[in-house]
PDB file of N, CA and C in Angstrom:
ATOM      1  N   UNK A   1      82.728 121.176 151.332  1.00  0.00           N
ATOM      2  CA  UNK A   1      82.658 120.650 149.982  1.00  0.00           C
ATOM      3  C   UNK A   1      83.053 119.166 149.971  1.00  0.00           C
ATOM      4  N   UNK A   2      83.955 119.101 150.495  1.00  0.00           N
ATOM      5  CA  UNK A   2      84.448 117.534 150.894  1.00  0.00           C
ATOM      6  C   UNK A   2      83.557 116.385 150.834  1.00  0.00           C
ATOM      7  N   UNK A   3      82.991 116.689 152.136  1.00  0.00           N
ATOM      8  CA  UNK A   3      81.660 116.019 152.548  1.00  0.00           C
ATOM      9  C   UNK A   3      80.811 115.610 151.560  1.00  0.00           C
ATOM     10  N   UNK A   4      80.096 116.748 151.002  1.00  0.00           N
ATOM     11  CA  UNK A   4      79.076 116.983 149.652  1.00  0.00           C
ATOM     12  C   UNK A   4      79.805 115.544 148.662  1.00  0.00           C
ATOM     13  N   UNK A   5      81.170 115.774 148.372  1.00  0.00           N
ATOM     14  CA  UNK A   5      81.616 114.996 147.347  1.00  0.00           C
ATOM     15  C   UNK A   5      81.929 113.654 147.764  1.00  0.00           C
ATOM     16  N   UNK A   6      82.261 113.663 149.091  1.00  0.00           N
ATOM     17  CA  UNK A   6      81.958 112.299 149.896  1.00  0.00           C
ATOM     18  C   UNK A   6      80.592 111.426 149.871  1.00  0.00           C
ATOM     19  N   UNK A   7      79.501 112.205 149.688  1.00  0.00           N
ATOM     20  CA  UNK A   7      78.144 111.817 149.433  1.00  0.00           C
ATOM     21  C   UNK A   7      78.079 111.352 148.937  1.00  0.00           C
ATOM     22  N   UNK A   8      78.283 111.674 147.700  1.00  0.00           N
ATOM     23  CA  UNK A   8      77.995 111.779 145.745  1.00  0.00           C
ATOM     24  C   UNK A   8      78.584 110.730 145.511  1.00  0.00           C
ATOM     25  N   UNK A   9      79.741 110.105 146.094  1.00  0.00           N
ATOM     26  CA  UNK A   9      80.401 109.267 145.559  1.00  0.00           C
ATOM     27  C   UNK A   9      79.977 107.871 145.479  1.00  0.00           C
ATOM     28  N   UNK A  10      78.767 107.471 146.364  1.00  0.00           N
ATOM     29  CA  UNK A  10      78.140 106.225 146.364  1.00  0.00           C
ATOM     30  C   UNK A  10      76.897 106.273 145.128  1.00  0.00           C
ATOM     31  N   UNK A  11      76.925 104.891 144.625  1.00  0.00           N
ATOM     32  CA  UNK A  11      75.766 104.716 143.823  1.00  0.00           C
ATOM     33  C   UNK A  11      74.439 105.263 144.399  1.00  0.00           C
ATOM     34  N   UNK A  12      74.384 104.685 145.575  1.00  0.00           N
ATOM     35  CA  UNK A  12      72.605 104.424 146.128  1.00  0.00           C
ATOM     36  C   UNK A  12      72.722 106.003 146.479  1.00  0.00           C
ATOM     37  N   UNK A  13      73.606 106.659 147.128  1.00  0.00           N
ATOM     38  CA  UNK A  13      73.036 108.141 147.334  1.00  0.00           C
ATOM     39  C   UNK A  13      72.941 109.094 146.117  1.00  0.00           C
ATOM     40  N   UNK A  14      73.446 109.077 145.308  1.00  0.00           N
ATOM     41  CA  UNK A  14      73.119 109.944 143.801  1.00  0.00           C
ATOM     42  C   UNK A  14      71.400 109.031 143.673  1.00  0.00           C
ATOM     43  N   UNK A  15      71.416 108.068 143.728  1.00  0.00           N
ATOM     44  CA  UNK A  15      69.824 107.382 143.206  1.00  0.00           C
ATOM     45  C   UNK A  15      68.727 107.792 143.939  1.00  0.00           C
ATOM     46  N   UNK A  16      69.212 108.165 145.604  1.00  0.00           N
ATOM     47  CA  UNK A  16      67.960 108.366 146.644  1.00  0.00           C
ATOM     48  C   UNK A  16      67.787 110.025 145.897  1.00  0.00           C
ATOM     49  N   UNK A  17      68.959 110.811 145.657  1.00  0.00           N
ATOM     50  CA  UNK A  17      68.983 112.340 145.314  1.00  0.00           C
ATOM     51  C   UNK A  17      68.018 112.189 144.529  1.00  0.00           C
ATOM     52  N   UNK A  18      68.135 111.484 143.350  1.00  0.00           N
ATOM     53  CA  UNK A  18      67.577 111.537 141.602  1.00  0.00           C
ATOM     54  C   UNK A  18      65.965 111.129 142.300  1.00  0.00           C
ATOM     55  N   UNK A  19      65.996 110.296 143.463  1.00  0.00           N
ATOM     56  CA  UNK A  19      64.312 110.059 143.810  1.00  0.00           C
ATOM     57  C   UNK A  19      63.737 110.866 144.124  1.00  0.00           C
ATOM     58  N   UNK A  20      64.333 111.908 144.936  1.00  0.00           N
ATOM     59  CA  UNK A  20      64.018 112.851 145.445  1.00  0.00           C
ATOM     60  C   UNK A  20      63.536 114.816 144.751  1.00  0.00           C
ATOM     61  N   UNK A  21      64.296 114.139 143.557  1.00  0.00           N
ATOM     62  CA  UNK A  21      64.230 115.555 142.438  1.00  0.00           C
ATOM     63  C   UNK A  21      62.524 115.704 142.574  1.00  0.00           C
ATOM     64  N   UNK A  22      61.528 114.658 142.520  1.00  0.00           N
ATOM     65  CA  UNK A  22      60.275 114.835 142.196  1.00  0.00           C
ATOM     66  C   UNK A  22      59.524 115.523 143.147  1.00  0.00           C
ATOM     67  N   UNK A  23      60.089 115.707 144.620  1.00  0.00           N
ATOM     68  CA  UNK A  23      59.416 115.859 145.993  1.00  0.00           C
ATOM     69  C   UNK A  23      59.820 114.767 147.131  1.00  0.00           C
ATOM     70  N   UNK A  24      59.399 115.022 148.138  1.00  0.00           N
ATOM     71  CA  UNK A  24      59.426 114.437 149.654  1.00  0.00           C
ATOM     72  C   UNK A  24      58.926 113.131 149.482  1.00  0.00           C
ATOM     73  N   UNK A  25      59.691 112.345 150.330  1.00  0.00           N
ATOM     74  CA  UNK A  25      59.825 111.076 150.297  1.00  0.00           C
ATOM     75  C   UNK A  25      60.020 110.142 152.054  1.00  0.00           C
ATOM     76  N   UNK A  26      58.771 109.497 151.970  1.00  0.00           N
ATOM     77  CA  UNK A  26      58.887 108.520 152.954  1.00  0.00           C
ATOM     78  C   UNK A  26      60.603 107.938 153.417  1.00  0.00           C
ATOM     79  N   UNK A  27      61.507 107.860 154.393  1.00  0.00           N
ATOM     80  CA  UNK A  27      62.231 106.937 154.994  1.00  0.00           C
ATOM     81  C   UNK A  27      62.246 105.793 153.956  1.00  0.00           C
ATOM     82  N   UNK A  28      60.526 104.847 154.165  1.00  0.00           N
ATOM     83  CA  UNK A  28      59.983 103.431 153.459  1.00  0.00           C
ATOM     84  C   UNK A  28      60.038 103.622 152.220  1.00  0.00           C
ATOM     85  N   UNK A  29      59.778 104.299 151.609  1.00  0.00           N
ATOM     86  CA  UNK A  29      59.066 104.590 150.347  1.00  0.00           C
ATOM     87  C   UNK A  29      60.493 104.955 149.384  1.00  0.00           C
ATOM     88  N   UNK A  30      61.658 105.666 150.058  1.00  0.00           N
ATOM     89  CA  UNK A  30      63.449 105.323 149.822  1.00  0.00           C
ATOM     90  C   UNK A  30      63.448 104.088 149.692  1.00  0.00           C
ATOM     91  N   UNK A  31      63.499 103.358 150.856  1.00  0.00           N
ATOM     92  CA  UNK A  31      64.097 102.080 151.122  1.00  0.00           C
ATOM     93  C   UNK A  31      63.728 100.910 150.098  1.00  0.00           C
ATOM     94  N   UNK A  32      61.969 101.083 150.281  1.00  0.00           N
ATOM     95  CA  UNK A  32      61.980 100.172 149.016  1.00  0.00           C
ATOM     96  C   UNK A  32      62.197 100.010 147.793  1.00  0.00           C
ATOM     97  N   UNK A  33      63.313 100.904 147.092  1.00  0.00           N
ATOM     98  CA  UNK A  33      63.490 100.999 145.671  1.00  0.00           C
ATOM     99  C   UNK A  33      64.894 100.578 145.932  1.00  0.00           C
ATOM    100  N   UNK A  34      65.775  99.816 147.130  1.00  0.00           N
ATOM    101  CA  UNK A  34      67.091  99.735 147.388  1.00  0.00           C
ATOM    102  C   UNK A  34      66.761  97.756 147.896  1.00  0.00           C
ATOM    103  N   UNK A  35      67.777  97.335 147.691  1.00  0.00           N
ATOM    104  CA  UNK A  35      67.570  95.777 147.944  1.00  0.00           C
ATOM    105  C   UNK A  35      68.632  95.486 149.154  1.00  0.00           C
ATOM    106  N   UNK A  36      68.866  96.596 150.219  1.00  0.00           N
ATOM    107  CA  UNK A  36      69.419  96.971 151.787  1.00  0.00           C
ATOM    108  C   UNK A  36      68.880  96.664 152.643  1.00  0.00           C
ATOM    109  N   UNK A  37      69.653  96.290 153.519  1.00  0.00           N
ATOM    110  CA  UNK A  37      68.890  95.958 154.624  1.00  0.00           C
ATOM    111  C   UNK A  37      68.999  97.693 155.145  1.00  0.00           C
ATOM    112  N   UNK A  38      67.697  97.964 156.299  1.00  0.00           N
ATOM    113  CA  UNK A  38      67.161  99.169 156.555  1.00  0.00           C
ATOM    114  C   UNK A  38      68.735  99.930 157.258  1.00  0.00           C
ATOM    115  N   UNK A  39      69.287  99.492 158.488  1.00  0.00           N
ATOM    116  CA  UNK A  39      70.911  99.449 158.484  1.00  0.00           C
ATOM    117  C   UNK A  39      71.601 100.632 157.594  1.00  0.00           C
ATOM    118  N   UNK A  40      71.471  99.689 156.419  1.00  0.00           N
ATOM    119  CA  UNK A  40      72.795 100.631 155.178  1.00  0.00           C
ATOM    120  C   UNK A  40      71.882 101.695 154.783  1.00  0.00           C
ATOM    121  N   UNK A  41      70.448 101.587 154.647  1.00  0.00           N
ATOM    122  CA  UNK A  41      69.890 102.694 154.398  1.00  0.00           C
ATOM    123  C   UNK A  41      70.045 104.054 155.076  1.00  0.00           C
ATOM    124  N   UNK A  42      69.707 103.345 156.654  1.00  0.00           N
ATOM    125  CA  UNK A  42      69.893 104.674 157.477  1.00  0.00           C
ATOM    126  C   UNK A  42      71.213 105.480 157.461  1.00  0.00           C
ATOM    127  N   UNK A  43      72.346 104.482 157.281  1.00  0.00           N
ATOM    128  CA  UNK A  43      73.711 104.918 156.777  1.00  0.00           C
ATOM    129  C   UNK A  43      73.344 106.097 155.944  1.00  0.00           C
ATOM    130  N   UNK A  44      73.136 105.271 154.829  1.00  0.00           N
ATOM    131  CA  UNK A  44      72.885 106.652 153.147  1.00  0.00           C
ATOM    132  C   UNK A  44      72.303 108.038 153.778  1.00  0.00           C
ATOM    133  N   UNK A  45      70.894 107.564 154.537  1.00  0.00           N
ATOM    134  CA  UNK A  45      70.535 108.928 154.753  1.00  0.00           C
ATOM    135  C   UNK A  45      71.386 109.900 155.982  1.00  0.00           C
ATOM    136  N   UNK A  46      72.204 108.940 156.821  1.00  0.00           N
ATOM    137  CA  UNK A  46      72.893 109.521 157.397  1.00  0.00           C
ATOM    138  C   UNK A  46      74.260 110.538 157.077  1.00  0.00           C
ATOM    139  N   UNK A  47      74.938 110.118 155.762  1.00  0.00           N
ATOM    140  CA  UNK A  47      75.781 110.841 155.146  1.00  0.00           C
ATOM    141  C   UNK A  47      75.170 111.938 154.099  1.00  0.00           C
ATOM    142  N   UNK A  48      73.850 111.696 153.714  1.00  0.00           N
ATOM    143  CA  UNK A  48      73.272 112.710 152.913  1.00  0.00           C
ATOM    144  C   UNK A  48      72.962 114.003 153.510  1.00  0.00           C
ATOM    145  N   UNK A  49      72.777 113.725 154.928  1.00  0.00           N
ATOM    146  CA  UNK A  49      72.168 115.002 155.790  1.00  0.00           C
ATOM    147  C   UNK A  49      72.980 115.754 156.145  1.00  0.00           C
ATOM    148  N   UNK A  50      74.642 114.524 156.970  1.00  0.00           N
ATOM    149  CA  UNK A  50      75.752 115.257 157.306  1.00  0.00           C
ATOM    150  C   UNK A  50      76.722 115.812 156.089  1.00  0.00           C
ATOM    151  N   UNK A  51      75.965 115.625 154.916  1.00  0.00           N
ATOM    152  CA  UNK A  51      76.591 116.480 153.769  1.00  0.00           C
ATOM    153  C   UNK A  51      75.662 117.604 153.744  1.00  0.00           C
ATOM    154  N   UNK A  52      74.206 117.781 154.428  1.00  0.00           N
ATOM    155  CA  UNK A  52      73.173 119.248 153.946  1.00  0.00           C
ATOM    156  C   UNK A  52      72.852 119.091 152.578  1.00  0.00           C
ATOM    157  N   UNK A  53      72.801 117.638 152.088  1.00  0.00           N
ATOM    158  CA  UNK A  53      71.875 117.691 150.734  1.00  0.00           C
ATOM    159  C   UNK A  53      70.732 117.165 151.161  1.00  0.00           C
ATOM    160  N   UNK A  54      70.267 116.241 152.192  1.00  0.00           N
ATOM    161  CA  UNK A  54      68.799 116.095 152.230  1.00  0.00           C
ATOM    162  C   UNK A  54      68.449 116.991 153.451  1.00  0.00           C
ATOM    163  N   UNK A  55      66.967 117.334 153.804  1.00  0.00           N
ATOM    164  CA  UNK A  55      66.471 117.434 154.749  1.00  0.00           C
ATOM    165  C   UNK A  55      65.741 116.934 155.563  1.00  0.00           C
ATOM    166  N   UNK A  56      65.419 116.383 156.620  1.00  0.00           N
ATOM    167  CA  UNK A  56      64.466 115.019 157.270  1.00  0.00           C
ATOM    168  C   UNK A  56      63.487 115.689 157.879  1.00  0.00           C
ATOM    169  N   UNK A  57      62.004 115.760 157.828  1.00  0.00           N
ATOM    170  CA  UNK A  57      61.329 116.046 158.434  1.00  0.00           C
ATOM    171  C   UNK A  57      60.207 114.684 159.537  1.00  0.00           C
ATOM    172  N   UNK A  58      60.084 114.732 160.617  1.00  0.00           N
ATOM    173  CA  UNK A  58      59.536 113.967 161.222  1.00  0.00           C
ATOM    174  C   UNK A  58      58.723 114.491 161.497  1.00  0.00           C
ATOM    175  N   UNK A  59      57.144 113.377 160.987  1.00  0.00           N
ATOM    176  CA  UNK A  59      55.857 113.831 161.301  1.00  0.00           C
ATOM    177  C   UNK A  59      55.455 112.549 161.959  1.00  0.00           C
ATOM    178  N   UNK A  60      54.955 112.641 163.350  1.00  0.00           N
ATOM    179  CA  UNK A  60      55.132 111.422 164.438  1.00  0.00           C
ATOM    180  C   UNK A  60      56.150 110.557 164.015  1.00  0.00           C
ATOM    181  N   UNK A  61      55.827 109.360 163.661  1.00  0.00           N
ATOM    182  CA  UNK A  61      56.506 107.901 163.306  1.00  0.00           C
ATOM    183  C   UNK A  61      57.022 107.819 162.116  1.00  0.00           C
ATOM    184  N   UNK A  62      56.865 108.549 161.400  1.00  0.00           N
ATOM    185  CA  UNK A  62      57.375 108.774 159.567  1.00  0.00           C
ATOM    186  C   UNK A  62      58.084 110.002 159.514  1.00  0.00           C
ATOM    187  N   UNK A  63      59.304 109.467 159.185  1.00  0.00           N
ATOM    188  CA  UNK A  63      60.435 110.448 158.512  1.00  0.00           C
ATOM    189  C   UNK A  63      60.151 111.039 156.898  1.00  0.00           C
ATOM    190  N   UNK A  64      60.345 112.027 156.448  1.00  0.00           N
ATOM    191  CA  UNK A  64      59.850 112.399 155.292  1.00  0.00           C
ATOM    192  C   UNK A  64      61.271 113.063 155.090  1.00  0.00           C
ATOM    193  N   UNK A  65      62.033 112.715 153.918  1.00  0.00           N
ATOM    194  CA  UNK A  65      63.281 113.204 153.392  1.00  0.00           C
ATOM    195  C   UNK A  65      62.659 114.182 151.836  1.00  0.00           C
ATOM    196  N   UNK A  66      63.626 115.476 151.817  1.00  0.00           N
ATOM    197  CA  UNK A  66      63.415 116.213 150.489  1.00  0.00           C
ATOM    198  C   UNK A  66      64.951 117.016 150.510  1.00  0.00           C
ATOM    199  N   UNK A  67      65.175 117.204 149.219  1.00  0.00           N
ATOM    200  CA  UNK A  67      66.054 117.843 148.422  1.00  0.00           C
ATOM    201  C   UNK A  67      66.672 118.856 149.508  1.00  0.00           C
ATOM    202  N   UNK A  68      68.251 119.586 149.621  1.00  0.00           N
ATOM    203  CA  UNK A  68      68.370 120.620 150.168  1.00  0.00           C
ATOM    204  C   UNK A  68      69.374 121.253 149.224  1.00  0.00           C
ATOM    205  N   UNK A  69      67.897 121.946 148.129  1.00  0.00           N
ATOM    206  CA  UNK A  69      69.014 122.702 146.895  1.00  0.00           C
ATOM    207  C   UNK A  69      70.230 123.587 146.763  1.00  0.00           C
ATOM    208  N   UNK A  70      69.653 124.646 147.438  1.00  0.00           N
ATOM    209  CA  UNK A  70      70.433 125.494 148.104  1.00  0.00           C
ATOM    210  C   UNK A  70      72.225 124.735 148.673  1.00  0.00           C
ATOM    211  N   UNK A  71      72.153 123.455 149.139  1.00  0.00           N
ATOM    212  CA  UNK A  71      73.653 123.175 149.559  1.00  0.00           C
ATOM    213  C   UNK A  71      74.669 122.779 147.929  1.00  0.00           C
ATOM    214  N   UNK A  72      73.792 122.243 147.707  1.00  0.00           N
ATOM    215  CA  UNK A  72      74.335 121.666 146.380  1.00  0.00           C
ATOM    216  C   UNK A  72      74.703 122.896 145.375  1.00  0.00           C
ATOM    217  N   UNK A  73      74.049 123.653 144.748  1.00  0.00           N
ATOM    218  CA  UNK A  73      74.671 124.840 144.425  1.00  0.00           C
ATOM    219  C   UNK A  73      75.394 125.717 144.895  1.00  0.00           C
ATOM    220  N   UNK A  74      75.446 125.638 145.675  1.00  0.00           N
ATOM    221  CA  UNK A  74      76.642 126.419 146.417  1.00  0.00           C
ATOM    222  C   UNK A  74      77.989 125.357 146.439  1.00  0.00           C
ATOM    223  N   UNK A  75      77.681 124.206 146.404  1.00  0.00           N
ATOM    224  CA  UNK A  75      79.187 123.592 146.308  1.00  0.00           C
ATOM    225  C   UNK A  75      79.608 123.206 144.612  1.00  0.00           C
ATOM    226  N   UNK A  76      78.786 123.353 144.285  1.00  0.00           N
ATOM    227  CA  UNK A  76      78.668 123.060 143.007  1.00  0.00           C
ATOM    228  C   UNK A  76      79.503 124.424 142.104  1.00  0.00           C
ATOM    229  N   UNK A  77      79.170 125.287 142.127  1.00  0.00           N
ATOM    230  CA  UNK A  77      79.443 126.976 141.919  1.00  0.00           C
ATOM    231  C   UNK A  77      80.459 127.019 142.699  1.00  0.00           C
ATOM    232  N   UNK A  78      80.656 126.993 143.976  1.00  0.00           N
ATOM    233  CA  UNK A  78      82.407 126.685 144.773  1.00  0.00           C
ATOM    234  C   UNK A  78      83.244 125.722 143.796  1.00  0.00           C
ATOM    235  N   UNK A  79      82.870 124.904 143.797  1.00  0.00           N
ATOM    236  CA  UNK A  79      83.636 123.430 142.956  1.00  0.00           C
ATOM    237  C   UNK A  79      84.183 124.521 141.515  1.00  0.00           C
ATOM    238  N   UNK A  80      82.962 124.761 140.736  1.00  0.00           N
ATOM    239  CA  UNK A  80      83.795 125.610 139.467  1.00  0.00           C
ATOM    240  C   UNK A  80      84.602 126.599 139.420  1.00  0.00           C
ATOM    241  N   UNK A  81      83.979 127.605 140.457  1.00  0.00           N
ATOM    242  CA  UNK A  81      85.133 128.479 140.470  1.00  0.00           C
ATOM    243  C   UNK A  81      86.689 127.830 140.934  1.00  0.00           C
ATOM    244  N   UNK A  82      86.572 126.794 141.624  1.00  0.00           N
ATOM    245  CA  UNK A  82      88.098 126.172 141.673  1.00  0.00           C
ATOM    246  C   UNK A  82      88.686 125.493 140.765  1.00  0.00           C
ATOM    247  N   UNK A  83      88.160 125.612 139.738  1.00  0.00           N
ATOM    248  CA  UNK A  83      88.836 124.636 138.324  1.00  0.00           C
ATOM    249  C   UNK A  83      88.442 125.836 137.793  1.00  0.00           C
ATOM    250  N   UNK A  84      88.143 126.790 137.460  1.00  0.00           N
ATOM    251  CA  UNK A  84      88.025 128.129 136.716  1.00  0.00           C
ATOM    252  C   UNK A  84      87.352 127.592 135.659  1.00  0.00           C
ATOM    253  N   UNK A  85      86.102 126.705 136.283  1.00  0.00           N
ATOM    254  CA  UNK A  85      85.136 127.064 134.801  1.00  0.00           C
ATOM    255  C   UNK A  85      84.398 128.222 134.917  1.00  0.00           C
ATOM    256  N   UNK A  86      84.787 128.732 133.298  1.00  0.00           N
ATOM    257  CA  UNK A  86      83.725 130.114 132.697  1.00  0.00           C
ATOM    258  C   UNK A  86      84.438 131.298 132.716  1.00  0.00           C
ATOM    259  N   UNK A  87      86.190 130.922 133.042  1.00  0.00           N
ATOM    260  CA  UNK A  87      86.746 132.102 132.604  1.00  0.00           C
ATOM    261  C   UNK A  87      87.636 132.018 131.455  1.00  0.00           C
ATOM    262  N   UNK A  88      87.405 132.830 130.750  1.00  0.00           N
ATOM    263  CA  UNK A  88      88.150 132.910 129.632  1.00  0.00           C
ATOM    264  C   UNK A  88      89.452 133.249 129.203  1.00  0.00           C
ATOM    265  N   UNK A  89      89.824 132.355 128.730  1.00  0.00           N
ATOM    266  CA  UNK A  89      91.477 132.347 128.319  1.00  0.00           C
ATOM    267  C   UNK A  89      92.606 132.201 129.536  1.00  0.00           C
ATOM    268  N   UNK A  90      93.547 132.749 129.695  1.00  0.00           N
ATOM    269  CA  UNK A  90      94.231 132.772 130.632  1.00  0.00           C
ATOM    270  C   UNK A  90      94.799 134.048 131.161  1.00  0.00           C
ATOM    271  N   UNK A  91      94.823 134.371 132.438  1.00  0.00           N
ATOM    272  CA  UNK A  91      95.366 135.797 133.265  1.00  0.00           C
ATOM    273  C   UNK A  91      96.485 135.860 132.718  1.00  0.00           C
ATOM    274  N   UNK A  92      96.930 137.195 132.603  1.00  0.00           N
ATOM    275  CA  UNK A  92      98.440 137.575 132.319  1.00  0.00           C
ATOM    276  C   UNK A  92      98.917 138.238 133.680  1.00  0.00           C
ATOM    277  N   UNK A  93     100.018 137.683 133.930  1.00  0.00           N
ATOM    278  CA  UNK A  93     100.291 138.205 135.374  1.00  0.00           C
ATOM    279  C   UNK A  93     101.261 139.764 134.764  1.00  0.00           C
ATOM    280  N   UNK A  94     100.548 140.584 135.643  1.00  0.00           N
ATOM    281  CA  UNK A  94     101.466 142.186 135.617  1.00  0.00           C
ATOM    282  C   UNK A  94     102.519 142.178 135.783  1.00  0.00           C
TER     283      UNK A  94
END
């Protein structure tokens, strides 16, 4: 979970996520909506993956990044149940 929230915490990686809500996405086609040198990019996508929110697929010479929903709900749904959202009122201890 750590990690995940380690992700999240940068501007440009919540923005590559939000690019990504639509479908699979060029490496290039990331990069150019960021004013980075390629460097900090590969960074971003490097902490996005070692969090299991993106997935990278390589088709020859082009990297193709997409969503990895499944991680995010699960930390997401972990995350609430640890602040006890959605239970009601408070336990009475026996």
């Amino acid at each position: 979970m750590n990690k995940v929230f380690e992700a999240l915490a940068h501007p440009t990686r919540r923005a590559i996520l939000e690019m990504l809500k639509s479908g699979s996405r060029t490496a290039g086609e990331l990069a150019e909506a960021f004013d980075v040198s390629k460097p900090t990019m590969s960074g971003h996508f490097a902490k996005l993956k070692e969090a299991g929110l993106i997935q990278a697929d390589q088709r020859g010479t082009t990297i193709f990044y997409s969503l990895n929903l499944s991680v995010l709900e699960e930390v997401v749904l972990g995350f609430m149940g640890t602040i006890s959202v959605g239970r009601r009122g408070k336990e009475k201890p026996e």
